[in-house]
Protein backbone atom coordinates (compact mmCIF):
# COMPACT_ATOMS: atom_id res chain seq x y z
CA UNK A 1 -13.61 43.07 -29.56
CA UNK A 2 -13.76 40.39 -31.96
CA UNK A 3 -10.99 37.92 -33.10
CA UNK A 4 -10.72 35.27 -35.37
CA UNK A 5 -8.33 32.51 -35.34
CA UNK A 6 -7.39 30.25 -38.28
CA UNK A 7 -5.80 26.86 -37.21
CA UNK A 8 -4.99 23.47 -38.20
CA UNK A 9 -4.15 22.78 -33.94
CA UNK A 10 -7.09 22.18 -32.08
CA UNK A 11 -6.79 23.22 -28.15
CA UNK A 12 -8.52 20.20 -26.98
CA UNK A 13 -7.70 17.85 -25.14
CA UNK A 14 -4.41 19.37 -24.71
CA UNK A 15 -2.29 16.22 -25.84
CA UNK A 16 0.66 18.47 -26.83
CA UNK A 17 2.38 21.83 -25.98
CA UNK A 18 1.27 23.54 -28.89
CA UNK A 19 -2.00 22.91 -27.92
CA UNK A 20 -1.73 23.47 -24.56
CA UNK A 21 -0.44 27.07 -25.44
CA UNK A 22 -3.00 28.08 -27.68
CA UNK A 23 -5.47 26.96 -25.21
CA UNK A 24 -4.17 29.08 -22.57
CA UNK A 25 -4.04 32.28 -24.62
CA UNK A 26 -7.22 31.65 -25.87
CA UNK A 27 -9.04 31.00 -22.76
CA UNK A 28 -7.56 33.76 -21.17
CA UNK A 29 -8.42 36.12 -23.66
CA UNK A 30 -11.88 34.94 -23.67
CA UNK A 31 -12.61 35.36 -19.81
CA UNK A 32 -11.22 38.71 -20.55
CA UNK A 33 -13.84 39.69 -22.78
CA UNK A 34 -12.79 39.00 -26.11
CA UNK A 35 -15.26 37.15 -28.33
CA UNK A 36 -13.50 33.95 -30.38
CA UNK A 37 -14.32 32.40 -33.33
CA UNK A 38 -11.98 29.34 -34.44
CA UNK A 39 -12.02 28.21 -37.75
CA UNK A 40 -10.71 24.93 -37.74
CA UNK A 41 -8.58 23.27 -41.15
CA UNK A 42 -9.27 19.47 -41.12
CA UNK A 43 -6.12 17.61 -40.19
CA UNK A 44 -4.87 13.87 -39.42
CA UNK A 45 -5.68 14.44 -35.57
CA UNK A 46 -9.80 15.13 -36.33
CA UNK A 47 -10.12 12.10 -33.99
CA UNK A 48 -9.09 13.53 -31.26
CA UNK A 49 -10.69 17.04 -31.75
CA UNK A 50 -12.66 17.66 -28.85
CA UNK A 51 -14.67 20.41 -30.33
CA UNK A 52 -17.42 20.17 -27.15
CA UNK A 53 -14.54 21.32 -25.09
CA UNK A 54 -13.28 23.67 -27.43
CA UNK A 55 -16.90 25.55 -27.68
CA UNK A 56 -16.98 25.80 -23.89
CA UNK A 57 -14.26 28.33 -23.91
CA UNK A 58 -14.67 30.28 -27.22
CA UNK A 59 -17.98 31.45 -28.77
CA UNK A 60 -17.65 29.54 -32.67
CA UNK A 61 -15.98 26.82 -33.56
CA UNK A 62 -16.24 25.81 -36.87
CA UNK A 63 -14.28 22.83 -38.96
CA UNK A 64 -14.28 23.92 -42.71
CA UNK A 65 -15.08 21.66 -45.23
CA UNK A 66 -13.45 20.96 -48.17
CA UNK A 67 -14.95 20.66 -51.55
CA UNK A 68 -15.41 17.08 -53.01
CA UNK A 69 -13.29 17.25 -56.08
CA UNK A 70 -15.11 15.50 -58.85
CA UNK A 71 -13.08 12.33 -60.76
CA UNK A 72 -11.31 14.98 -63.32
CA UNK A 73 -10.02 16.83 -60.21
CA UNK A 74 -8.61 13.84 -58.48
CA UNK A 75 -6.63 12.64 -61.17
CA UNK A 76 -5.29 15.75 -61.91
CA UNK A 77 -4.36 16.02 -58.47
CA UNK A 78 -2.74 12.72 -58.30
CA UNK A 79 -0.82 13.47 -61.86
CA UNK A 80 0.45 16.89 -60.55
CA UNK A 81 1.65 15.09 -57.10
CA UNK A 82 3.49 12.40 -59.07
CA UNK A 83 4.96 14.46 -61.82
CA UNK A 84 7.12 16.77 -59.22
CA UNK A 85 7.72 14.60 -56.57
CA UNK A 86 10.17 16.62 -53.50
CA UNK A 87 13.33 15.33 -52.48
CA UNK A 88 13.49 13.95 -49.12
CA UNK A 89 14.03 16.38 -46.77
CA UNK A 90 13.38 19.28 -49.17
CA UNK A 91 12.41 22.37 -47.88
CA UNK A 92 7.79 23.09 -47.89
CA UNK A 93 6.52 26.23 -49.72
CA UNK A 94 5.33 28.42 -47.10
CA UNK A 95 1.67 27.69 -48.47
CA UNK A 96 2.04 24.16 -49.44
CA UNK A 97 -0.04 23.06 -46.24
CA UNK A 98 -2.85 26.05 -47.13
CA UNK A 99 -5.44 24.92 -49.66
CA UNK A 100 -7.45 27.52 -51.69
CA UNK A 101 -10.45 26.53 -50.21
CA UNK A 102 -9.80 26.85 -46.74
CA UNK A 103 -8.23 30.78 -47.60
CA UNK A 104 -11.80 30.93 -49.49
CA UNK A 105 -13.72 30.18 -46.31
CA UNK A 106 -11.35 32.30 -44.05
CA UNK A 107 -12.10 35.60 -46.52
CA UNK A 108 -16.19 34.31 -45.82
CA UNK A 109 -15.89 33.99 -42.74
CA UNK A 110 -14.55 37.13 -41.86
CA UNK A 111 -16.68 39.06 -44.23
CA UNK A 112 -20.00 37.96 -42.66
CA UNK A 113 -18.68 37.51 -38.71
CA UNK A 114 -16.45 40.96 -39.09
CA UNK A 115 -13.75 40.43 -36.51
CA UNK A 116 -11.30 43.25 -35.51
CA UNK A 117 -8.51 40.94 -35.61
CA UNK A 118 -7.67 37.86 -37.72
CA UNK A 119 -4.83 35.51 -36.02
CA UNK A 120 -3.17 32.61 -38.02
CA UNK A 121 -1.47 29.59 -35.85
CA UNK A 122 1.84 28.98 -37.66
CA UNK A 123 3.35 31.04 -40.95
CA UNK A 124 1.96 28.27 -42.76
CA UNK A 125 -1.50 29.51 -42.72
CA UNK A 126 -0.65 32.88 -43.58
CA UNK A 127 -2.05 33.26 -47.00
CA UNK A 128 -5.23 33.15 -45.02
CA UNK A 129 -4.25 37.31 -44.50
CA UNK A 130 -3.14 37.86 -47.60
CA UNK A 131 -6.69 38.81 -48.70
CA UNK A 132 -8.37 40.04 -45.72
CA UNK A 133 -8.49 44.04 -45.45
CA UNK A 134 -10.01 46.53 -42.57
CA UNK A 135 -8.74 43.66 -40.28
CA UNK A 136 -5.26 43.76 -37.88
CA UNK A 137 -3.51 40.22 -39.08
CA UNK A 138 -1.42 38.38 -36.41
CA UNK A 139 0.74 35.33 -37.03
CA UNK A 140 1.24 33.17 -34.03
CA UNK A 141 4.81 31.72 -35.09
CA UNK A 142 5.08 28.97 -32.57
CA UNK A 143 8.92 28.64 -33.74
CA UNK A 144 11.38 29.31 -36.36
CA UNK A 145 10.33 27.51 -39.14
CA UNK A 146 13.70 27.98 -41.65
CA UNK A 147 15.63 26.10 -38.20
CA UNK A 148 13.75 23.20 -37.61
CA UNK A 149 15.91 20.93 -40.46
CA UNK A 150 18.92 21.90 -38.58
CA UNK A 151 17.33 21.05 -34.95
CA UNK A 152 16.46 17.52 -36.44
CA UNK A 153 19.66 16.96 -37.89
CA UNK A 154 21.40 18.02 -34.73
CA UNK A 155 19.45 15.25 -33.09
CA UNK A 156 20.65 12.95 -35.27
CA UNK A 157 16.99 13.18 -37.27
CA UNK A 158 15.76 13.72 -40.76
CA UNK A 159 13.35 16.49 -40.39
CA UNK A 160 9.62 16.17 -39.56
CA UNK A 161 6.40 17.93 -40.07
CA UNK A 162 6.66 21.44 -41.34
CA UNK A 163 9.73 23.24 -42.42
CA UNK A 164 10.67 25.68 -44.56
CA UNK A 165 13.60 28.36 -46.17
CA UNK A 166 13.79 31.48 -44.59
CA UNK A 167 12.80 33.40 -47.60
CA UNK A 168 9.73 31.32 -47.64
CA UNK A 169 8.89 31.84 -44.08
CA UNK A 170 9.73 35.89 -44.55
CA UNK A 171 7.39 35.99 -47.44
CA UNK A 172 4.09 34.13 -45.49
CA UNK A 173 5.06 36.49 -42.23
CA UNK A 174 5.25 39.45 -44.77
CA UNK A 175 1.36 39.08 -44.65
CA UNK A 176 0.85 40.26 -41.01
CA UNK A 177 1.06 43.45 -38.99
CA UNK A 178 1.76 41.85 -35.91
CA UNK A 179 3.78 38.59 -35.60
CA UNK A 180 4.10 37.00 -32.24
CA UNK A 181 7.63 35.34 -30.99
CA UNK A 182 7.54 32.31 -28.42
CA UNK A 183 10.86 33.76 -26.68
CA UNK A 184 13.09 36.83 -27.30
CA UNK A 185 15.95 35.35 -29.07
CA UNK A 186 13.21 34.42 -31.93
CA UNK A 187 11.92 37.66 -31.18
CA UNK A 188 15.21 38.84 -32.50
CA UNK A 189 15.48 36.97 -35.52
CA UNK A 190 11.95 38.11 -36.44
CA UNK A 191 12.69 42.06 -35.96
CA UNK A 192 15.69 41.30 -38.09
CA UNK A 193 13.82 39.47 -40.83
CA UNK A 194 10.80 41.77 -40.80
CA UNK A 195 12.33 45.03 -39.64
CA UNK A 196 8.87 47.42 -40.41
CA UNK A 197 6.33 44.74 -38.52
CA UNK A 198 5.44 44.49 -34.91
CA UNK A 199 6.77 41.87 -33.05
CA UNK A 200 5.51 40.18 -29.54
CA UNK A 201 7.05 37.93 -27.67
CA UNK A 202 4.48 36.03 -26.36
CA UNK A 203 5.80 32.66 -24.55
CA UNK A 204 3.47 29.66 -22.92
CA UNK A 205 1.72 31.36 -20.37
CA UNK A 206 0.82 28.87 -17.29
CA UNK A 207 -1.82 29.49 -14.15
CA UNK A 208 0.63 29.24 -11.19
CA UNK A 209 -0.76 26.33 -9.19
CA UNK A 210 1.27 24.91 -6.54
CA UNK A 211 1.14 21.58 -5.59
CA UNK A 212 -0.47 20.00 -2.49
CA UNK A 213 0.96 18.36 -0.04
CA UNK A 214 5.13 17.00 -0.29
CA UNK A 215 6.07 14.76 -3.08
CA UNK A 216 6.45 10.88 -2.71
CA UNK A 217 10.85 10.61 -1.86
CA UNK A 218 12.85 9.37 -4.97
CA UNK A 219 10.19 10.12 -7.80
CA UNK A 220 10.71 12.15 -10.92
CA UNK A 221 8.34 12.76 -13.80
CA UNK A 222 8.36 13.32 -17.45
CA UNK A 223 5.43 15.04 -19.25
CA UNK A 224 5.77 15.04 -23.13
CA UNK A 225 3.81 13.93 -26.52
CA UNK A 226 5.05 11.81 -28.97
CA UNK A 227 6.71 13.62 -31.17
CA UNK A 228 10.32 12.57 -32.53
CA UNK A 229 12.37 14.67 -30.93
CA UNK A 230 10.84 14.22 -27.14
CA UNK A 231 11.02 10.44 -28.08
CA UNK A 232 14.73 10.81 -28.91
CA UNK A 233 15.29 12.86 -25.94
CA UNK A 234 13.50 10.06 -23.21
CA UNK A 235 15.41 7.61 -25.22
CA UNK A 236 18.54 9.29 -24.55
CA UNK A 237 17.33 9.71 -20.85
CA UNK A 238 16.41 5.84 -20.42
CA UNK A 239 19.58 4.93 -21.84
CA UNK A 240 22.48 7.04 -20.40
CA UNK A 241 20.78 8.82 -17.55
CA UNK A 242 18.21 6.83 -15.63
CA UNK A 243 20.71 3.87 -14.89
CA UNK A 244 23.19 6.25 -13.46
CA UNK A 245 20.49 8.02 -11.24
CA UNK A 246 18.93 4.30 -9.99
CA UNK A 247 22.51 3.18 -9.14
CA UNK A 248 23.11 5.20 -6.78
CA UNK A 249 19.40 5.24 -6.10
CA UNK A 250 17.53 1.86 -6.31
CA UNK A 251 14.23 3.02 -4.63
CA UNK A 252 14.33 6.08 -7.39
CA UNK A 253 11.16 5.82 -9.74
CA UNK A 254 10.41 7.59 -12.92
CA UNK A 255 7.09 8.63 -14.25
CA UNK A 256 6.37 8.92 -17.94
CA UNK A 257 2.84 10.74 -18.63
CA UNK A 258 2.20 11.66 -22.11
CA UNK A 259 2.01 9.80 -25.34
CA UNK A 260 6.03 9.57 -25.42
CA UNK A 261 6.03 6.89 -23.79
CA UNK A 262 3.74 4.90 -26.30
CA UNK A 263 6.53 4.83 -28.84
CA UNK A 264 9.42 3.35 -26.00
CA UNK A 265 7.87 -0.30 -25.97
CA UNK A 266 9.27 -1.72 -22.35
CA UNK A 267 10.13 1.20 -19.67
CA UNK A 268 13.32 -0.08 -17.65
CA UNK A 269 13.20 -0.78 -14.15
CA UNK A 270 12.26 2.07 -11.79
CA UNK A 271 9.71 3.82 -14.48
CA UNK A 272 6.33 3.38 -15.77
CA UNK A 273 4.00 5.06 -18.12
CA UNK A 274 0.84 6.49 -17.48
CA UNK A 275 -0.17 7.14 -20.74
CA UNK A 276 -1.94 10.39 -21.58
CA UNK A 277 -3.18 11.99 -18.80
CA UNK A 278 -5.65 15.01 -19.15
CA UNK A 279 -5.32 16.83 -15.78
CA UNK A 280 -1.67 16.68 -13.89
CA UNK A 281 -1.69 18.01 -10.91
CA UNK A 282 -1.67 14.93 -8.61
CA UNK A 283 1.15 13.53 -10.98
CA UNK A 284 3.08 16.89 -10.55
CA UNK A 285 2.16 16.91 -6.49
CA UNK A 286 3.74 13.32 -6.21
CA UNK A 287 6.64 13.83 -7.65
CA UNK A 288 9.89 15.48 -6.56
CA UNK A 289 11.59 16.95 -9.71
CA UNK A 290 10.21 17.65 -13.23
CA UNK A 291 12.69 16.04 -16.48
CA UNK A 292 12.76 17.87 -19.48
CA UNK A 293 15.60 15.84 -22.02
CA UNK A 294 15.36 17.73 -24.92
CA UNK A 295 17.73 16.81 -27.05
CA UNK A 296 17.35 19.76 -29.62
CA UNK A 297 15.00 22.84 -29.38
CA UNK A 298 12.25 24.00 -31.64
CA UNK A 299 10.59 26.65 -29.88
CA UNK A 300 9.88 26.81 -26.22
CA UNK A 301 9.94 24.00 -23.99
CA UNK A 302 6.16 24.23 -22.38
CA UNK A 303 6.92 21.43 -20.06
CA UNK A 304 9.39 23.26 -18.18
CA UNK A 305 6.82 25.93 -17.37
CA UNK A 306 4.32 23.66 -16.56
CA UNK A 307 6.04 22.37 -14.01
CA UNK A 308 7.26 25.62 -12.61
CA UNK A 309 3.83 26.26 -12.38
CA UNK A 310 2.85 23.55 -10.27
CA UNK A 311 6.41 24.46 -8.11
CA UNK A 312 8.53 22.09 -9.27
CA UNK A 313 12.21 22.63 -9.53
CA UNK A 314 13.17 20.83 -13.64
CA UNK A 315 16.39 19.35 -14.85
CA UNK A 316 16.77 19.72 -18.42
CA UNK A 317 19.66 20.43 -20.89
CA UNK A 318 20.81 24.13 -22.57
CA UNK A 319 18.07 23.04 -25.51
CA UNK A 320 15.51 22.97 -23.27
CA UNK A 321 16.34 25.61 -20.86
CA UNK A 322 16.43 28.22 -24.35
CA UNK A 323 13.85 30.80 -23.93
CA UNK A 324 13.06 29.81 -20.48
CA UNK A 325 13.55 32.94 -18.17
CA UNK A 326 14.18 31.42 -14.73
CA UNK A 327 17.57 29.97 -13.83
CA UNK A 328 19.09 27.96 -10.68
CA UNK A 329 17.96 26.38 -8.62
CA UNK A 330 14.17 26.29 -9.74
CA UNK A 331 15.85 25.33 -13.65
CA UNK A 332 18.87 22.97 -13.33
CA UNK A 333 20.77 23.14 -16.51
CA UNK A 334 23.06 19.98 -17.42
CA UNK A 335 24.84 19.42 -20.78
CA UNK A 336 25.81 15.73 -20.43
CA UNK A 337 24.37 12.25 -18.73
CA UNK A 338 26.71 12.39 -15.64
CA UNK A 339 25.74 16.26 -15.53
CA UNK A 340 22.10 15.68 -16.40
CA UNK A 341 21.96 12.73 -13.60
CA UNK A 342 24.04 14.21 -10.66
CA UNK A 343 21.71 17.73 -10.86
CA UNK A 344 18.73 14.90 -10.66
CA UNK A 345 20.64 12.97 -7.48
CA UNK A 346 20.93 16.17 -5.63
CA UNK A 347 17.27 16.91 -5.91
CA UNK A 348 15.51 13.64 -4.55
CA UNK A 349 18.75 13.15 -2.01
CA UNK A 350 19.19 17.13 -0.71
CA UNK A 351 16.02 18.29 1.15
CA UNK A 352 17.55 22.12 1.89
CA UNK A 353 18.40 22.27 -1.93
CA UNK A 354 14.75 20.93 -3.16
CA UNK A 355 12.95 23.44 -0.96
CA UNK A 356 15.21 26.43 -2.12
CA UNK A 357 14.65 24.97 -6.07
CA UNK A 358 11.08 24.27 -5.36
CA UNK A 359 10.71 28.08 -4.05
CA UNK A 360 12.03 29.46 -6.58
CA UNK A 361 10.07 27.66 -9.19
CA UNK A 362 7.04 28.79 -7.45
CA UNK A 363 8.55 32.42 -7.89
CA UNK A 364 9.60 32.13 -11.82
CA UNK A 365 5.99 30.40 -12.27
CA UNK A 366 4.66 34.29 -11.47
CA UNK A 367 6.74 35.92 -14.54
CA UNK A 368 5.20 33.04 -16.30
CA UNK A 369 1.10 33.99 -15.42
CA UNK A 370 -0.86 34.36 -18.16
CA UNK A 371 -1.77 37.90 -16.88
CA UNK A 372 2.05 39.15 -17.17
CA UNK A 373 2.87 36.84 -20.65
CA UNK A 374 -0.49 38.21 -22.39
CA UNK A 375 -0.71 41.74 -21.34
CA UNK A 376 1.41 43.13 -24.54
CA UNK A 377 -1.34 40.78 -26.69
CA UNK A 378 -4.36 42.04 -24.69
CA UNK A 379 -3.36 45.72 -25.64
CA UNK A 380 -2.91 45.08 -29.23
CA UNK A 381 -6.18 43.44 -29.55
CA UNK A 382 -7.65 46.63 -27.03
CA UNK A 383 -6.37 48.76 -29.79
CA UNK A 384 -7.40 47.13 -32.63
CA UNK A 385 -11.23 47.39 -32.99
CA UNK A 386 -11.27 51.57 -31.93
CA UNK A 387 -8.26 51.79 -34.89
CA UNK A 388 -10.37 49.46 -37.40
CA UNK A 389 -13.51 51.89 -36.50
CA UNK A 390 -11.48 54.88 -37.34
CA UNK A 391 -10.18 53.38 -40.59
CA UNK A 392 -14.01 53.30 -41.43
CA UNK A 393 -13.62 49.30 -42.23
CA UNK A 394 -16.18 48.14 -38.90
């Protein structure tokens, strides 16, 4: 069974939860016998594109390259850009971040490599499908994209990277067979928007891997990248939460891994930053409880499974905790900073009630095993090449 996956996310290194997650599912379905090819659309992150790593686990990798536009191109390009400049904050086109070319090399690509399946990461590559045939098209949604303006603003943010109307985002999913959910509530908003498509809810799938050995007393840790809303969210946590937890607590530390913390400046007293770190397990076995402040949600909170996964118990608030299927005690749920800070005080002070939230986050981490979150995608993607051979199109 072949698949091929358009992207403009690399999996490698793994400095972000999107990544992480298509790593996961990739290298999973890989050691299950499905043979990858990634076709790769050159983004502002190509320097930190591991593409070794990335060819250890699927079996092509391949960055596209874009045509050099001559002079008369380039100035058109420029006079088109300035002549219809977008309101801040205005809505994308679902294909605004999908040049021609790169569509052009998908159609190529799966012409001469002839995969049984042709997955797109994010609705915004999803004219890549619109002119493949004889293939089953999958869009990997990732999140809502027509609710990510009103996420931001509930943050108190003007909206970043992509976002779109819901019409927009309709029409680019429109283009699949099979669309894939991160949790079931977007699972439900899909079904409703797309009522005669398949839809999987596929979440972040994590190997369970239990820590070693007891965590260091009074430590807590924080794993996120730097994008605007964690940063808001560890502000939020430095500011309101973290004094009220260390006064009560002086001996209480806090450890920051992830590029978060590079756009803080000075840590207060009790935390420091380690900076991106590639594997976490001895960070996750030292520490006590797992933070997740997310101060408003766009898809699924991967850090909250990750640490599951490594049986840790997480405090987070109701955004973070959306789409997440285990509860209390392994998930401990807190709207405000006196909420958020007390559910962290019980677990470094409370040794019964971190070994009854640490058990039960080994136990959620099982739902969360990539063999239970990929089995409905491994038997699409089973049924795909025997149904392409029958449509004649192999």
């Amino acid at each position: 069974m072949r698949l091929l996956v358009v992207s403009n996310t690399p999996f490698r290194p793994a400095t972000a939860g999107n990544r992480r997650r298509i790593g996961t599912m990739l290298e999973h379905l890989a050691a299950r016998g499905v043979e990858i090819a990634l076709l790769l659309l050159p983004d502002w992150d190509v320097a930190e594109w591991d593409l070794a790593g990335m060819r250890r686990v699927v079996a092509r990798v391949e960055v596209a390259e874009p045509p050099r536009p001559g002079a008369l191109g380039r100035v058109a390009g420029a006079l088109r850009r300035r002549l219809a400049p977008r309101p801040a904050g205005a809505p994308l086109g679902v294909d605004d971040w999908c040049p021609r070319w790169f569509r052009a090399r998908t159609a190529a690509l799966a012409r001469a490599w002839r995969p049984d399946a042709v997955l797109a990461e994010y609705v915004f590559l999803s004219a890549c499908l619109a002119d493949l045939r004889g293939v089953v098209k999958i869009v990997d949604t990732h999140d809502l994209m027509h609710r990510r303006a009103a996420c931001y603003a509930a943050a108190g943010l003007a909206p970043r990277w992509f976002h779109t109307s819901w019409a927009e985002e309709r029409r680019g999913l429109a283009r699949a067979d099979v669309v894939l959910a991160i949790d079931d509530a977007d699972a439900d908003v899909l079904r409703h928007m797309l009522p005669d498509r398949t839809v999987l809810t596929v979440p972040h799938a994590e190997r369970v891997a239990p820590a070693a050995g007891p965590p260091r007393a009074g430590r807590a840790l924080v794993v996120a990248s730097d994008n605007e809303l964690n940063v808001a969210g560890l502000r939020w946590l430095l500011a309101e939460v973290w004094p009220r937890v260390r006064a009560a607590r002086p001996a209480a530390e806090l450890v920051v891994c992830g590029r978060v913390g590079e756009k803080l400046g000075a840590l207060p007293a009790g935390a420091v930053g380690r900076g991106f770190v590639e594997a976490l397990a001895e960070e996750y076995a030292a520490a006590r409880v797992a933070l997740a402040p997310v101060v408003a949600g766009t898809g699924l909170a991967v850090k909250v499974v990750e640490a599951l996964a490594h049986g840790r118990p997480v405090v987070t608030t109701p955004a973070g905790a959306a789409g997440i299927a285990a509860s209390a005690p392994a998930v401990a749920v807190a709207a405000g900073a006196a909420a958020f800070a007390a559910a962290v005080g019980r677990l470094l002070d409370d040794d019964a009630a971190w070994a009854r939230a640490a058990a039960a986050a080994r136990a959620a981490a099982a739902a969360a095993s990539p063999d239970a979150v990929f089995a409905p995608l491994e038997r699409l993607l089973a049924s795909a090449g025997p149904a392409r051979r029958r449509d004649g199109a192999a």
